[in-house]
PDB file of N, CA and C in Angstrom:
ATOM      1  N   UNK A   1     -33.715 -53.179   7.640  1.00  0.00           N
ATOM      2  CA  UNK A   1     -34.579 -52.229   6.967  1.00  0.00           C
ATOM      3  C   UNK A   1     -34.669 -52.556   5.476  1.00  0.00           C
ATOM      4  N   UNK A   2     -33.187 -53.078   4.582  1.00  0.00           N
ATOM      5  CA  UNK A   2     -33.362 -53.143   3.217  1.00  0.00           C
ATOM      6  C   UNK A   2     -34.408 -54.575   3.284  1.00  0.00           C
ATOM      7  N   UNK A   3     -34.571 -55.366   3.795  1.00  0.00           N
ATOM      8  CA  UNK A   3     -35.367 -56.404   3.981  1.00  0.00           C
ATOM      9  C   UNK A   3     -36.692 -56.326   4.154  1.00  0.00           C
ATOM     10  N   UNK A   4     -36.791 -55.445   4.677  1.00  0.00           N
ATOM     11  CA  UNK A   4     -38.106 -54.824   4.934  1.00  0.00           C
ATOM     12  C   UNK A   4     -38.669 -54.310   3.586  1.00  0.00           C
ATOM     13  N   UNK A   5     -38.206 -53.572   2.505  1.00  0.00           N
ATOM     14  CA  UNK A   5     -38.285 -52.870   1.491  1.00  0.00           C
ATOM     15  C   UNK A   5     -38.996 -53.618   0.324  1.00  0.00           C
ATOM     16  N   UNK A   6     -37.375 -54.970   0.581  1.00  0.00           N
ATOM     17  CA  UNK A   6     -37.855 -56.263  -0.740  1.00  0.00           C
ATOM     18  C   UNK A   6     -39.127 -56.846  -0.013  1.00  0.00           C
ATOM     19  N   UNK A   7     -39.164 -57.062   1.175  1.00  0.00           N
ATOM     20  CA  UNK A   7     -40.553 -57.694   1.374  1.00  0.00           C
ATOM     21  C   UNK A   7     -42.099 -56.852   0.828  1.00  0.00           C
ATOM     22  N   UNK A   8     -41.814 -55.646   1.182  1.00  0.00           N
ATOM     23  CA  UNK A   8     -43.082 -54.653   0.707  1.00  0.00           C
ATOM     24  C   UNK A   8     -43.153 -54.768  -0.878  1.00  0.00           C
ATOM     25  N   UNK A   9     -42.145 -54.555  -1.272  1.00  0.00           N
ATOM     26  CA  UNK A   9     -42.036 -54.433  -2.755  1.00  0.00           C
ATOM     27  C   UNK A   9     -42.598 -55.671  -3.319  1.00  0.00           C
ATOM     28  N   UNK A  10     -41.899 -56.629  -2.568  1.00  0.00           N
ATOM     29  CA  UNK A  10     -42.795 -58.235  -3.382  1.00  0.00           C
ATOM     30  C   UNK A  10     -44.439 -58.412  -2.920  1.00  0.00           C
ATOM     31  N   UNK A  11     -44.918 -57.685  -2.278  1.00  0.00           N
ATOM     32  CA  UNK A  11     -46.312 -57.943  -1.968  1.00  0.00           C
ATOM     33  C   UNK A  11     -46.895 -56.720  -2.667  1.00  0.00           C
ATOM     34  N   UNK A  12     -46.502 -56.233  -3.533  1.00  0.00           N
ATOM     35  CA  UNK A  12     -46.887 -55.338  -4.339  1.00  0.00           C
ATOM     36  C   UNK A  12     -47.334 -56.353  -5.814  1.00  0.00           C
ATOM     37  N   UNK A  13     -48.580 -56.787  -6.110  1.00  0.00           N
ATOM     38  CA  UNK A  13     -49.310 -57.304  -7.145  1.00  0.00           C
ATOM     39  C   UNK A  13     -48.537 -56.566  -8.540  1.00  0.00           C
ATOM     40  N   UNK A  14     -47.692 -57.541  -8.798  1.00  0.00           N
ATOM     41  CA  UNK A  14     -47.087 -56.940 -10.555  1.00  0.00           C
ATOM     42  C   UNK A  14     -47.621 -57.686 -11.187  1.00  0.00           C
ATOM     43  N   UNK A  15     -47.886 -57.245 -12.578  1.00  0.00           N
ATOM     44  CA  UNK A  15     -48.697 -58.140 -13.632  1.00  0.00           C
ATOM     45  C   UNK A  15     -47.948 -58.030 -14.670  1.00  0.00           C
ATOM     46  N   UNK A  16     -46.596 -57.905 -14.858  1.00  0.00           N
ATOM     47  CA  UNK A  16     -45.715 -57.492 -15.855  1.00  0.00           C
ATOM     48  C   UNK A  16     -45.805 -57.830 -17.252  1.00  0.00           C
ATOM     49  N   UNK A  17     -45.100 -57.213 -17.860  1.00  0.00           N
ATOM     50  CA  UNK A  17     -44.729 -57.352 -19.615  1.00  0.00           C
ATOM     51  C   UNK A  17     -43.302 -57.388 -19.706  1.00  0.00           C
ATOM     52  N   UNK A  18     -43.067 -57.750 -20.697  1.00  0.00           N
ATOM     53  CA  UNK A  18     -41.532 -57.795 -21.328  1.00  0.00           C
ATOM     54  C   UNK A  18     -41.256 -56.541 -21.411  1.00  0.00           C
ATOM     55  N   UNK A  19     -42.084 -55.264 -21.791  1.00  0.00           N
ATOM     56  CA  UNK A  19     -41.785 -54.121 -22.347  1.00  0.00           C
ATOM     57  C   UNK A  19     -40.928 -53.235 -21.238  1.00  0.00           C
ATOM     58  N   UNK A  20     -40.413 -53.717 -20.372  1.00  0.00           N
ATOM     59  CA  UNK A  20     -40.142 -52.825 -18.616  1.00  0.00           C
ATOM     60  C   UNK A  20     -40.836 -52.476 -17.940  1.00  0.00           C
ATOM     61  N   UNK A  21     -42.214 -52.807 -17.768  1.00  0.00           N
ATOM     62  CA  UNK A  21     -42.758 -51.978 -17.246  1.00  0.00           C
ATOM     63  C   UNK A  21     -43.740 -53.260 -16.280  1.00  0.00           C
ATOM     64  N   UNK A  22     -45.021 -52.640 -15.665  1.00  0.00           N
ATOM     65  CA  UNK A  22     -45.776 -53.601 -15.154  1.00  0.00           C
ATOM     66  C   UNK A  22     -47.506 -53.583 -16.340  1.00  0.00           C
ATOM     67  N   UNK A  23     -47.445 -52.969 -17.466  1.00  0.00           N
ATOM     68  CA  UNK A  23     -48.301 -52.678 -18.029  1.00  0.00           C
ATOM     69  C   UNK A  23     -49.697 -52.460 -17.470  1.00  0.00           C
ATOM     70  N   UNK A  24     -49.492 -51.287 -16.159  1.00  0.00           N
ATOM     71  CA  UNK A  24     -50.511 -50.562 -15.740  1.00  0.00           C
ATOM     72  C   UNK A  24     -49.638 -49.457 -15.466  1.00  0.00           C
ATOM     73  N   UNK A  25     -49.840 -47.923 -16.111  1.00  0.00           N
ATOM     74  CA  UNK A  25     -49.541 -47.111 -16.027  1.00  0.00           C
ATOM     75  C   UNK A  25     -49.843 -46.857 -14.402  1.00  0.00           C
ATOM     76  N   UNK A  26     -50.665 -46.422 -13.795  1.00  0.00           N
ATOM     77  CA  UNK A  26     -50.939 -45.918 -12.488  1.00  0.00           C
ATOM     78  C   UNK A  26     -50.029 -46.704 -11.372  1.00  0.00           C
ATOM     79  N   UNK A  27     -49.786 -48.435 -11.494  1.00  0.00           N
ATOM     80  CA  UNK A  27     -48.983 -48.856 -11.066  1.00  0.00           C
ATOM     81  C   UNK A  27     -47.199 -48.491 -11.264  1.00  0.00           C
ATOM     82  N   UNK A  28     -47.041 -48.233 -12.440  1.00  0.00           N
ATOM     83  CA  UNK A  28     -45.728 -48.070 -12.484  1.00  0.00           C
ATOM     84  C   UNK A  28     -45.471 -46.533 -11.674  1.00  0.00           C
ATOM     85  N   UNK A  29     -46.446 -45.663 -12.085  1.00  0.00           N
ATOM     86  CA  UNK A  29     -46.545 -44.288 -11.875  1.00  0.00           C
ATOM     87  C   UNK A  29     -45.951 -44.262 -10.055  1.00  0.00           C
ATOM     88  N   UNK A  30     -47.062 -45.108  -9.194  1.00  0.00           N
ATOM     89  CA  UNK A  30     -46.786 -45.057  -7.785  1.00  0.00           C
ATOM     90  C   UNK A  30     -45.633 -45.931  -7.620  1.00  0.00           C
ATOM     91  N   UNK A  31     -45.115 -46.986  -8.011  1.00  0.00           N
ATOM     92  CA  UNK A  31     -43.832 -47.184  -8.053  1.00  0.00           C
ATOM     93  C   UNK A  31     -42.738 -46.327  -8.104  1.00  0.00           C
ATOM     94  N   UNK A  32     -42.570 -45.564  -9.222  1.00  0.00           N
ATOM     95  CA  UNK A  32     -41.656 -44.442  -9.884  1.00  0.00           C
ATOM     96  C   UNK A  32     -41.796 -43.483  -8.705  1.00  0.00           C
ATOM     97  N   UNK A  33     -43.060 -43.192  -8.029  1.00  0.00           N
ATOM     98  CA  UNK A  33     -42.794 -42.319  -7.165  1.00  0.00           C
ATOM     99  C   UNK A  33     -42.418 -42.520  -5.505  1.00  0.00           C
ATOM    100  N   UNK A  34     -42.964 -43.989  -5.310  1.00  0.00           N
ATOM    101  CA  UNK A  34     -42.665 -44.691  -3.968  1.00  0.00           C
ATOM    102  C   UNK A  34     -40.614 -44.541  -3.699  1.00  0.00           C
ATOM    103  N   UNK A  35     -40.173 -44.698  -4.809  1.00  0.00           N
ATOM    104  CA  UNK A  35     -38.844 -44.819  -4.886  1.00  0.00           C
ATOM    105  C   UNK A  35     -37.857 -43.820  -5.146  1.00  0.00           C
ATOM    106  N   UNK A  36     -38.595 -42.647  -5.630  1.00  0.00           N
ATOM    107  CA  UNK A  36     -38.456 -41.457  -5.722  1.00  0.00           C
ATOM    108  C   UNK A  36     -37.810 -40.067  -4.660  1.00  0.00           C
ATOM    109  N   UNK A  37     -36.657 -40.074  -3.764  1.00  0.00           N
ATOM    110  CA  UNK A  37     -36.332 -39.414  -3.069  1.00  0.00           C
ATOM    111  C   UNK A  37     -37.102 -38.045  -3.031  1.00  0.00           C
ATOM    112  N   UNK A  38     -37.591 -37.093  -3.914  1.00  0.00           N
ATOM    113  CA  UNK A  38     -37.409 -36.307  -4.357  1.00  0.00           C
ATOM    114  C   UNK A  38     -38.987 -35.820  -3.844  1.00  0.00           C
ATOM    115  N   UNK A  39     -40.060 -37.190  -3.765  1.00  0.00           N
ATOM    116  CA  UNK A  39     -41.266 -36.949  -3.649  1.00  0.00           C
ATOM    117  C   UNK A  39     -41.629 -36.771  -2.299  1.00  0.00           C
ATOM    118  N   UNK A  40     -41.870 -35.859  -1.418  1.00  0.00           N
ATOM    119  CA  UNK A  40     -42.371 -35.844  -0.210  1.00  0.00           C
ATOM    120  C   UNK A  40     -44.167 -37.099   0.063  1.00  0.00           C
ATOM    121  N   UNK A  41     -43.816 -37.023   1.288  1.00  0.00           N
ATOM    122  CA  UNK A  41     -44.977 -37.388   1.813  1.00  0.00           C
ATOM    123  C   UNK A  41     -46.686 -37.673   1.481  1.00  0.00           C
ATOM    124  N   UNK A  42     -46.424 -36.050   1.781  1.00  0.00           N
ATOM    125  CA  UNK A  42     -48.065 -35.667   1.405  1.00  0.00           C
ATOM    126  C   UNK A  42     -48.159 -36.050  -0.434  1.00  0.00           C
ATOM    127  N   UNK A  43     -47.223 -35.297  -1.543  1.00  0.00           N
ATOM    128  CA  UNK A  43     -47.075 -35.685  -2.199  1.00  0.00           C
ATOM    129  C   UNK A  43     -47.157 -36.742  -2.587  1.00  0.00           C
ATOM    130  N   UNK A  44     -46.894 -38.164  -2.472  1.00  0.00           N
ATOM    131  CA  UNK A  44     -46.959 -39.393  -2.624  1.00  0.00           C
ATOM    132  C   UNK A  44     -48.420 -39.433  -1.882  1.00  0.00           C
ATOM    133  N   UNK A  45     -49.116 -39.128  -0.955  1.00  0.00           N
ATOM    134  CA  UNK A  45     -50.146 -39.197  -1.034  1.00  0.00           C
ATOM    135  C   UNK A  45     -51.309 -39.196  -2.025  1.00  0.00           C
ATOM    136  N   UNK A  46     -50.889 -37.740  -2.238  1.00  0.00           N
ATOM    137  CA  UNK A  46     -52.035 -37.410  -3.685  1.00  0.00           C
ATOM    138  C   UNK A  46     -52.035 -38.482  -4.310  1.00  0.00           C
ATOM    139  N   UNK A  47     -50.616 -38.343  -4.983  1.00  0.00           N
ATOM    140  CA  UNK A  47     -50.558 -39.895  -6.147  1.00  0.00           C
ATOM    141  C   UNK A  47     -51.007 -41.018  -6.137  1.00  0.00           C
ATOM    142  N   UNK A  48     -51.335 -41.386  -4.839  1.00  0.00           N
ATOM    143  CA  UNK A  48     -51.642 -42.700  -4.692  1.00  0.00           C
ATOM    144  C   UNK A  48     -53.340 -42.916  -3.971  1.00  0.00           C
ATOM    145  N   UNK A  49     -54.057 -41.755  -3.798  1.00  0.00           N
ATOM    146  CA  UNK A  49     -55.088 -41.523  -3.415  1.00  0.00           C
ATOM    147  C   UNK A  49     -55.987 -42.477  -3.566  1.00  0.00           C
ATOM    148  N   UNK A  50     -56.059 -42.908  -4.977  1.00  0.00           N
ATOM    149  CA  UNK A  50     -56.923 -43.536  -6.038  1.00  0.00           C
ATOM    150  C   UNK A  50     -56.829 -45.358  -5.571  1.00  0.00           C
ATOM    151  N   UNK A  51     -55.534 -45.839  -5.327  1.00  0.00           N
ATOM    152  CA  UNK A  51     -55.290 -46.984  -4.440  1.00  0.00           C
ATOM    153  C   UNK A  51     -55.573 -47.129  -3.665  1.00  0.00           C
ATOM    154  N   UNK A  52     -55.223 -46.443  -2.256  1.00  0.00           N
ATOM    155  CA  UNK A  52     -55.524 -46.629  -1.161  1.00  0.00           C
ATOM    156  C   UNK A  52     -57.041 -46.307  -0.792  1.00  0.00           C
ATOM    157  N   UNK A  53     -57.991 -47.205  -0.742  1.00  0.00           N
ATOM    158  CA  UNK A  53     -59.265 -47.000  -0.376  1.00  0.00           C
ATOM    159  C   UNK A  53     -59.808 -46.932   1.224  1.00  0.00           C
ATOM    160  N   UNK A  54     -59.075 -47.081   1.773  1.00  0.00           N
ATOM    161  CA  UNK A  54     -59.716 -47.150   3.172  1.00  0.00           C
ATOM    162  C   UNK A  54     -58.558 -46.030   3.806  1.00  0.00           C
ATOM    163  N   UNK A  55     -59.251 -45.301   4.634  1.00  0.00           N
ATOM    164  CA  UNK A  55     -58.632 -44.343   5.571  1.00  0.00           C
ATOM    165  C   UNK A  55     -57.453 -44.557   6.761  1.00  0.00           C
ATOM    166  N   UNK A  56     -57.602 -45.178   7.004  1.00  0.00           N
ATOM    167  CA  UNK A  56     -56.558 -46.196   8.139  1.00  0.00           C
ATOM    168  C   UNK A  56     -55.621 -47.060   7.479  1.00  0.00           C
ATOM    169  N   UNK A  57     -55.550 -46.827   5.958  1.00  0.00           N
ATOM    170  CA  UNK A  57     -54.351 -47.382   5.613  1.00  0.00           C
ATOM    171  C   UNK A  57     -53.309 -46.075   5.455  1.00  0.00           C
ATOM    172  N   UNK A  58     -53.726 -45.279   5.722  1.00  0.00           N
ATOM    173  CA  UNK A  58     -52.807 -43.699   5.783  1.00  0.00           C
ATOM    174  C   UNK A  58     -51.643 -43.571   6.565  1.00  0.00           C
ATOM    175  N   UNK A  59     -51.536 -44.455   7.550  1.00  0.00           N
ATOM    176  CA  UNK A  59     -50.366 -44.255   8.674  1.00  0.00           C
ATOM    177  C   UNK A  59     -49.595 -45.629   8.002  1.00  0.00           C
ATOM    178  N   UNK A  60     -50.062 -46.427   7.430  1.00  0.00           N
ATOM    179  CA  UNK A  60     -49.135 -47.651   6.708  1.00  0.00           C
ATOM    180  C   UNK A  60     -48.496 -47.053   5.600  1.00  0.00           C
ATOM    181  N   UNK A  61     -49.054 -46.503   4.263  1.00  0.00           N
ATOM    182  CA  UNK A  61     -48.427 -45.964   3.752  1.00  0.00           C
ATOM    183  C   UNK A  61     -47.741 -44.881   3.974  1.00  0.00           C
ATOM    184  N   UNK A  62     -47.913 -44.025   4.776  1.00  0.00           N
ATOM    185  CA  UNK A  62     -46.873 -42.652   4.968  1.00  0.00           C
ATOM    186  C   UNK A  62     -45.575 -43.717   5.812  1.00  0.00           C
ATOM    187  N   UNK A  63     -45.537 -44.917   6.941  1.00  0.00           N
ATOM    188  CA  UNK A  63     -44.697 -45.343   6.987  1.00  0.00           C
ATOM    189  C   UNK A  63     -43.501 -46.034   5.746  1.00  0.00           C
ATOM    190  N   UNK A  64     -44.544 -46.354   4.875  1.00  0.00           N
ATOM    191  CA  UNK A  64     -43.985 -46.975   3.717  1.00  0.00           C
ATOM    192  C   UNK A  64     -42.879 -46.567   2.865  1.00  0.00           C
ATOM    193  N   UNK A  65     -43.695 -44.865   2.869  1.00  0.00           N
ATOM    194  CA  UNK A  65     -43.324 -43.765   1.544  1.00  0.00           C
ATOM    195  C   UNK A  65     -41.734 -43.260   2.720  1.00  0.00           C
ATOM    196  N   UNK A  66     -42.187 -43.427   3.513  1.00  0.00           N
ATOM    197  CA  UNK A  66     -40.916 -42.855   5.098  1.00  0.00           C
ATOM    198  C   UNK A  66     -39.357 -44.059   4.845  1.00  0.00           C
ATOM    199  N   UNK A  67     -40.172 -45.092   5.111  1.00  0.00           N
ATOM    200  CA  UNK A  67     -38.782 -46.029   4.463  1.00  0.00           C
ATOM    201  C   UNK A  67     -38.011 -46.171   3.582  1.00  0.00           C
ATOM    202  N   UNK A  68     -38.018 -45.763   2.541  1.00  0.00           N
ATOM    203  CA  UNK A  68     -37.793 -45.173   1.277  1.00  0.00           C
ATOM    204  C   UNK A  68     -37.000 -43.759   1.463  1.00  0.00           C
ATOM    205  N   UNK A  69     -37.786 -43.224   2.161  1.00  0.00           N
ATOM    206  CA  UNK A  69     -36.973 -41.549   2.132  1.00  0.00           C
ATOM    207  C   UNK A  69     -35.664 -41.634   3.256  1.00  0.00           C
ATOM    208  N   UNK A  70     -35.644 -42.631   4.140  1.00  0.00           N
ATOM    209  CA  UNK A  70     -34.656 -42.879   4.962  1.00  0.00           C
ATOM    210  C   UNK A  70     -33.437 -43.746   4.517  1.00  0.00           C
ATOM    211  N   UNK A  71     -33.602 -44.015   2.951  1.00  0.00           N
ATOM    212  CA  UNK A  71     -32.360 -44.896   2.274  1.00  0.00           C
ATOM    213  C   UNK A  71     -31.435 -44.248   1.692  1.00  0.00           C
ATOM    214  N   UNK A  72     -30.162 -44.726   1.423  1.00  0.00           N
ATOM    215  CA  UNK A  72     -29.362 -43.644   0.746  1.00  0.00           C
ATOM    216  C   UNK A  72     -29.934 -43.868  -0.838  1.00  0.00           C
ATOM    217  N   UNK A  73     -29.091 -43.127  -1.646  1.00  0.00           N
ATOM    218  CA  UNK A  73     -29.725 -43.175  -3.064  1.00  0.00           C
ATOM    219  C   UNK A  73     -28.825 -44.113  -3.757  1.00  0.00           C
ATOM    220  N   UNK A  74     -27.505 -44.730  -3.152  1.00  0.00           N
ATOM    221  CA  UNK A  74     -27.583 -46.313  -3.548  1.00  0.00           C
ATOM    222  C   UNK A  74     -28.663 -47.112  -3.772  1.00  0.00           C
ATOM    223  N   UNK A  75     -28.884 -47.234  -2.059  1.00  0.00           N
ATOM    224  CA  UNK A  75     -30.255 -48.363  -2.431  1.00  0.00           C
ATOM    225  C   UNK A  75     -31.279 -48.262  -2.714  1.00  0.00           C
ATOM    226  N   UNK A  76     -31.697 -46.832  -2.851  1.00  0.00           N
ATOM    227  CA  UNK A  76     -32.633 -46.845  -4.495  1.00  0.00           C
ATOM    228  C   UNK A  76     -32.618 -46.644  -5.728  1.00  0.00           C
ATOM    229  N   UNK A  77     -31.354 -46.538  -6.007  1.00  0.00           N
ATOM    230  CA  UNK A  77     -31.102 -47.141  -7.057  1.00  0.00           C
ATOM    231  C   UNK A  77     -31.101 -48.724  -7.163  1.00  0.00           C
ATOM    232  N   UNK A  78     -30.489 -49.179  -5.925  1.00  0.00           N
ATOM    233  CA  UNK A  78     -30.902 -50.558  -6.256  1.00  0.00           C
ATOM    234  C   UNK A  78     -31.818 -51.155  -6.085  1.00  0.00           C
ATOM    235  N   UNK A  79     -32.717 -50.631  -5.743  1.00  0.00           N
ATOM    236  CA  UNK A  79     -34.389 -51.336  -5.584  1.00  0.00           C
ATOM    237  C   UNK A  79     -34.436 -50.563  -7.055  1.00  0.00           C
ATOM    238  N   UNK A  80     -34.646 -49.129  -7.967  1.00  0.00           N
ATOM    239  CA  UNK A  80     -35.077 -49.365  -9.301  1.00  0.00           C
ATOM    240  C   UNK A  80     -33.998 -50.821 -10.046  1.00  0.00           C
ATOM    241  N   UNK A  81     -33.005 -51.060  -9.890  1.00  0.00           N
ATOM    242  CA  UNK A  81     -32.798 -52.223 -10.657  1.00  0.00           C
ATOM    243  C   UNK A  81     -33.164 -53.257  -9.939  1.00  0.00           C
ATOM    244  N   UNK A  82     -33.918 -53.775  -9.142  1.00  0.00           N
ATOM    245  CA  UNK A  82     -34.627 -55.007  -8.717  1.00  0.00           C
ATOM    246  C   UNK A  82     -36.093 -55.052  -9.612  1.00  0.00           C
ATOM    247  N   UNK A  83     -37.132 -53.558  -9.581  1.00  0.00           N
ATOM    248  CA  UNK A  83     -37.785 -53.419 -10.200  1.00  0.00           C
ATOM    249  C   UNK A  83     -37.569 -53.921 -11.625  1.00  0.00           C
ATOM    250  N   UNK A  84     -36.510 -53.079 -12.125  1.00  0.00           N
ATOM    251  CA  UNK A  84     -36.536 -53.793 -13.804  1.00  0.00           C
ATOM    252  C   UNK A  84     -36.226 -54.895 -14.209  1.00  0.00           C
ATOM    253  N   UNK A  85     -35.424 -55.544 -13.056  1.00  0.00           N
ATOM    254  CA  UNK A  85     -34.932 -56.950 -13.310  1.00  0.00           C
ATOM    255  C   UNK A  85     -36.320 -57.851 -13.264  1.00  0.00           C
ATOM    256  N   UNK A  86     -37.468 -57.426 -12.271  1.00  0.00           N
ATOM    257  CA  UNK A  86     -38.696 -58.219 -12.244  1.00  0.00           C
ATOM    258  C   UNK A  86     -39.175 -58.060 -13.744  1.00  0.00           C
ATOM    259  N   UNK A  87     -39.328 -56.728 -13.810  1.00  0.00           N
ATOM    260  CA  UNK A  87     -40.194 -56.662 -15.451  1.00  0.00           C
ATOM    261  C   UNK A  87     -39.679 -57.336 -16.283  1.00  0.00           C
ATOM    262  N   UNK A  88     -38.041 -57.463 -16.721  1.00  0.00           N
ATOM    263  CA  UNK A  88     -37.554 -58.304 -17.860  1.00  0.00           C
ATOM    264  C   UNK A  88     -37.103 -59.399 -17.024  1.00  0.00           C
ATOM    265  N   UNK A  89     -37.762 -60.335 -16.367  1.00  0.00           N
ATOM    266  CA  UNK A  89     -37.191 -61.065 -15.871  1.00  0.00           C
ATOM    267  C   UNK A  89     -37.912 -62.580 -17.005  1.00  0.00           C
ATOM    268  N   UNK A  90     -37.498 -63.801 -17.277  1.00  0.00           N
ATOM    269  CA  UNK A  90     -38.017 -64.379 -17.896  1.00  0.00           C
ATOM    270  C   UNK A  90     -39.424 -65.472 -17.565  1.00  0.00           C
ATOM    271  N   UNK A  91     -39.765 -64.759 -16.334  1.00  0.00           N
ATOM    272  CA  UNK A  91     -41.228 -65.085 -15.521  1.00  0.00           C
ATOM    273  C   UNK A  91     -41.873 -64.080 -15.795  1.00  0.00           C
ATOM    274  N   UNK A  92     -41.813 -63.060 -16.413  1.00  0.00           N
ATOM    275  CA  UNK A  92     -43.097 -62.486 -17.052  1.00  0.00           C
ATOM    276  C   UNK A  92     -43.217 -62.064 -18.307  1.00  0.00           C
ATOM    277  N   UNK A  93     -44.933 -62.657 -18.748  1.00  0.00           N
ATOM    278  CA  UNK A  93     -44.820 -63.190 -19.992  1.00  0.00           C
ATOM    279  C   UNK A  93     -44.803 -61.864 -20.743  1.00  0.00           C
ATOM    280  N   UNK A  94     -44.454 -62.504 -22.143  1.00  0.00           N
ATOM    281  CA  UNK A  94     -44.782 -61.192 -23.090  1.00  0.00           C
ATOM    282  C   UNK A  94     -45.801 -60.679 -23.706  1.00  0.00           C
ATOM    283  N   UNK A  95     -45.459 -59.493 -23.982  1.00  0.00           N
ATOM    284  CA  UNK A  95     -47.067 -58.958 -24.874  1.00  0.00           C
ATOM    285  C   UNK A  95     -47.359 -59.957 -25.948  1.00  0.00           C
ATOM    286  N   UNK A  96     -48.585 -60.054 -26.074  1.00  0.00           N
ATOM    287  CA  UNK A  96     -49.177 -60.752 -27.064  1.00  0.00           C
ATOM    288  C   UNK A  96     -48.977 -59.934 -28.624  1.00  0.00           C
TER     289      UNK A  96
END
């Protein structure tokens, strides 16, 4: 299952900065909340409304947002430090 996680997570398009972040607010935003115990379902829906353009990707992501809610809060904590390790990692460039 944690395999499953890093694989989703790496097919997630980052365009990073040095600054921590992926320098698209809306991206970091559904990140912060994909990883987020705290965020239900439907909830993570709303948030991510604006992404998901096609209707039938609804049962992929509620599986998605489901994998996540089935981890302990170790390993999301350790997926947020995989996240930040990508942002400051020295493969993505810096702000200009």
């Amino acid at each position: 299952m944690k395999l499953a996680v890093v694989f989703m997570l790496a097919a997630i398009p980052i365009c990073c900065y040095a600054s921590g972040s992926s320098g698209c607010s809306m991206l970091d935003n559904i990140i912060e909340r994909t990883i987020d115990p705290s965020v239900s379902v439907v909830d993570y829906h709303a948030t991510i409304k604006e992404a998901v353009t096609f209707p039938y990707y609804k049962e992929a992501v509620t599986k998605f947002k489901q994998c996540f809610l089935d981890q302990s809060e170790e390993t999301l904590k350790n997926v947020q430090v995989m996240v930040e390790a990508i942002y400051n990692s020295e493969d993505c460039p810096e702000e200009a």
